[in-house]
C-alpha atoms as a PDB file:
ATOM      1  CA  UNK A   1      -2.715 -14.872 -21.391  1.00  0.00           C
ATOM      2  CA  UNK A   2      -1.983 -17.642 -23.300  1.00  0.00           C
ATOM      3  CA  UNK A   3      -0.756 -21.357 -21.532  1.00  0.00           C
ATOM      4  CA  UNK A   4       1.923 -22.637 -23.355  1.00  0.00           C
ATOM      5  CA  UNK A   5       2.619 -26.416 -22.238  1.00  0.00           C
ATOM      6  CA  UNK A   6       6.032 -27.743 -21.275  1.00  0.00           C
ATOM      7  CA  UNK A   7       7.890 -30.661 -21.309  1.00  0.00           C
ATOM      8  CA  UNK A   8       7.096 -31.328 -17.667  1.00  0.00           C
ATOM      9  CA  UNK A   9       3.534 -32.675 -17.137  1.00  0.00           C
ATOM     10  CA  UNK A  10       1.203 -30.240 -15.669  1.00  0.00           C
ATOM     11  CA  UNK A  11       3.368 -27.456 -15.876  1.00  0.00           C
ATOM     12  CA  UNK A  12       2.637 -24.541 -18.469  1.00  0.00           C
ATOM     13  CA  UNK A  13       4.550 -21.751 -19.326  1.00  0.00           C
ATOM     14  CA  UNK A  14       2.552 -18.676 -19.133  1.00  0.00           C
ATOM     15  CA  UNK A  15       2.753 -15.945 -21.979  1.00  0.00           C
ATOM     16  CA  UNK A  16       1.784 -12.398 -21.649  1.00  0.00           C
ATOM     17  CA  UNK A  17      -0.706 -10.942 -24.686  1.00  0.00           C
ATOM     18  CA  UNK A  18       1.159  -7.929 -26.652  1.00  0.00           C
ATOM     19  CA  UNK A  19      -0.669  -5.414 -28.886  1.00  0.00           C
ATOM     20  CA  UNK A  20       1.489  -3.011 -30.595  1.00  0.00           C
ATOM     21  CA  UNK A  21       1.646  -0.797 -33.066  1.00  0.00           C
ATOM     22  CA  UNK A  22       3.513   2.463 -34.089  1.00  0.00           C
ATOM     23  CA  UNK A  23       2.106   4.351 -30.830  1.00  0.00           C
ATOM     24  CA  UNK A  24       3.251   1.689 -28.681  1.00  0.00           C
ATOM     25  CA  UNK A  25       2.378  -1.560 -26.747  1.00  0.00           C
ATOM     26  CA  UNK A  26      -0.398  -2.400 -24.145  1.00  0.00           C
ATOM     27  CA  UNK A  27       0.598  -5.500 -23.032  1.00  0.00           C
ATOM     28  CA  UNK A  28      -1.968  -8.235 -20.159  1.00  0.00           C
ATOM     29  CA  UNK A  29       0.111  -9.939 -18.137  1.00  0.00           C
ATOM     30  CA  UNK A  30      -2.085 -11.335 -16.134  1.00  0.00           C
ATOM     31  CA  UNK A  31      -5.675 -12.481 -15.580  1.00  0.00           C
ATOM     32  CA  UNK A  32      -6.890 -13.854 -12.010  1.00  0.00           C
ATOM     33  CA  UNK A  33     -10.047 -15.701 -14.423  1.00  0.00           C
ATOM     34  CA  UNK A  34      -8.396 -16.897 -17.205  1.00  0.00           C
ATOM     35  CA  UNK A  35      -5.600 -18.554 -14.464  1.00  0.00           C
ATOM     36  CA  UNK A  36      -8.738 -19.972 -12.562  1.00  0.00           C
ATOM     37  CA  UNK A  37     -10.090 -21.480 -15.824  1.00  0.00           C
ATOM     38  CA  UNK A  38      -6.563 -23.472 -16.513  1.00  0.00           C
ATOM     39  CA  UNK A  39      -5.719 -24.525 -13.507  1.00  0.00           C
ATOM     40  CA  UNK A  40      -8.990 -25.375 -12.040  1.00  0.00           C
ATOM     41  CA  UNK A  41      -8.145 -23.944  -8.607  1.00  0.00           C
ATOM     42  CA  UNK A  42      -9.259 -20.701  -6.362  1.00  0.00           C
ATOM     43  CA  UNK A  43      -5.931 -17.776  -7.310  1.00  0.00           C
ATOM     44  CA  UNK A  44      -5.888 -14.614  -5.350  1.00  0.00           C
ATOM     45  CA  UNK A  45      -4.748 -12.638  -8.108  1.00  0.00           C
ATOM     46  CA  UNK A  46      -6.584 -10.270  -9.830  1.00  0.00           C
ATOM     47  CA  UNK A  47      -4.454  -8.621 -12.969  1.00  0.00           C
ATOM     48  CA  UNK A  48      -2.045  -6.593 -14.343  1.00  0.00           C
ATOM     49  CA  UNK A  49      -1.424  -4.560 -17.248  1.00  0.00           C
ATOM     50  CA  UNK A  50       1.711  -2.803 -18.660  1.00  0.00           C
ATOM     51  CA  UNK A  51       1.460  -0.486 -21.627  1.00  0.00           C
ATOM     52  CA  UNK A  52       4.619   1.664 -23.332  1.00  0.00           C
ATOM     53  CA  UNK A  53       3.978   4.703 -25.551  1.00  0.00           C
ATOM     54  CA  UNK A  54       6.459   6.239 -27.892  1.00  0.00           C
ATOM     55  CA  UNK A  55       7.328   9.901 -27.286  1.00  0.00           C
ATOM     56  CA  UNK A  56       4.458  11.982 -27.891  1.00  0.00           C
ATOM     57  CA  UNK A  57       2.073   9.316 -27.204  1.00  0.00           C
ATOM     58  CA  UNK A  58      -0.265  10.077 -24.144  1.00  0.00           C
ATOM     59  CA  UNK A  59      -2.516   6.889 -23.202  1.00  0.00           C
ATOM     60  CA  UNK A  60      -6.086   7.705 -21.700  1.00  0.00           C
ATOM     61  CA  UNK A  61      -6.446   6.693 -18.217  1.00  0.00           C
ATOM     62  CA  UNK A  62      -9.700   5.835 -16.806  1.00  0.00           C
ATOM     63  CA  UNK A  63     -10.802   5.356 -13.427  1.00  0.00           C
ATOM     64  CA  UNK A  64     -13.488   3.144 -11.936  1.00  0.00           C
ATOM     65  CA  UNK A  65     -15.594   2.989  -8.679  1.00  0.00           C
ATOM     66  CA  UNK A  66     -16.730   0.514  -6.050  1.00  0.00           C
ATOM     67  CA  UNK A  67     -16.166  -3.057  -6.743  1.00  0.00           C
ATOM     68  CA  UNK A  68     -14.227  -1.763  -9.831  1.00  0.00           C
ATOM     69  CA  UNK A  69     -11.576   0.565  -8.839  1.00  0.00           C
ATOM     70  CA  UNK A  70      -7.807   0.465  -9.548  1.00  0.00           C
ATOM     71  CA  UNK A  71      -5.046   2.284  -9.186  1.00  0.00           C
ATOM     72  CA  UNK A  72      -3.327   3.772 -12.274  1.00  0.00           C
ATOM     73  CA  UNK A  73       0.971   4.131 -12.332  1.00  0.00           C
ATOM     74  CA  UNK A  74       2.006   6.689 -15.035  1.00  0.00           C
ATOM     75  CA  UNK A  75       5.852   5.898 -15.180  1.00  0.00           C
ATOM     76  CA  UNK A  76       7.962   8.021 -17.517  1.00  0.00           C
ATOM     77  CA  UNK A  77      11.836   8.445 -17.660  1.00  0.00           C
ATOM     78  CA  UNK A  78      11.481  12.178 -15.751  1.00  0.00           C
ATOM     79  CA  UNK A  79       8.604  11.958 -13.120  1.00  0.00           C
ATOM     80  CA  UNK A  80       5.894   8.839 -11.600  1.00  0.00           C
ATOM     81  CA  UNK A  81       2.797   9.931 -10.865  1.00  0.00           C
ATOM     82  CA  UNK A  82      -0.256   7.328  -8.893  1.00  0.00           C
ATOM     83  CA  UNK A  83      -3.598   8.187  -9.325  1.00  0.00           C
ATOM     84  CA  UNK A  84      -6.255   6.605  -7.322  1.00  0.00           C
ATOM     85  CA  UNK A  85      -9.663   8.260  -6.196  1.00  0.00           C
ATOM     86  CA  UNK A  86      -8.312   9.307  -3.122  1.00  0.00           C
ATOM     87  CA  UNK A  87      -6.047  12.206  -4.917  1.00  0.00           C
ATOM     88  CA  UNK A  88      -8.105  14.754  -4.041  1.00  0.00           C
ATOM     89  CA  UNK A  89      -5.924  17.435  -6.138  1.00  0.00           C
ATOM     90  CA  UNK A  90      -7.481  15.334  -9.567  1.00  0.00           C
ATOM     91  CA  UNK A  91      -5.227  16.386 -11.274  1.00  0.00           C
ATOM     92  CA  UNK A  92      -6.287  14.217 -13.838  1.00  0.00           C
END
């Protein structure tokens, strides 16, 4: 995340971090620590993430436990599917 200042004092535009290449983009939206760090006060949010894969292109998706885990969205143009540690199916 990168803060990009305005023309208004203490205000800051804030730009999302892209990487990209021929498979796609994975893009970090937003980071509850690096918001902390600029602004210098207590934010509730933790992040988000956004990624876009050409056709053909299947991204790995991880999970994570305790303090760690997240829910994963898998959005295409013919089916979503969420997976969280609860899907007992795994049909991961």
């Amino acid at each position: 995340m990168n803060f990009i200042p305005t023309q208004i004092n203490g205000c800051h535009s804030l730009e999302s971090e892209f990487i990209k290449n021929k498979r796609g983009y994975f893009m970090i939206s937003f980071k509850e620590n690096a918001l902390k760090k600029e602004v210098h006060q207590d934010v509730h949010f933790v992040q988000n993430y956004q990624c876009f894969s050409t056709t053909g292109v299947l991204r790995g998706v991880h999970c994570q436990t305790e303090i760690h885990a997240q829910a994963n969205e898998l959005i295409s143009d013919k089916h979503f599917v969420l997976l969280t540690l609860e899907n007992e199916k795994k049909i991961w």
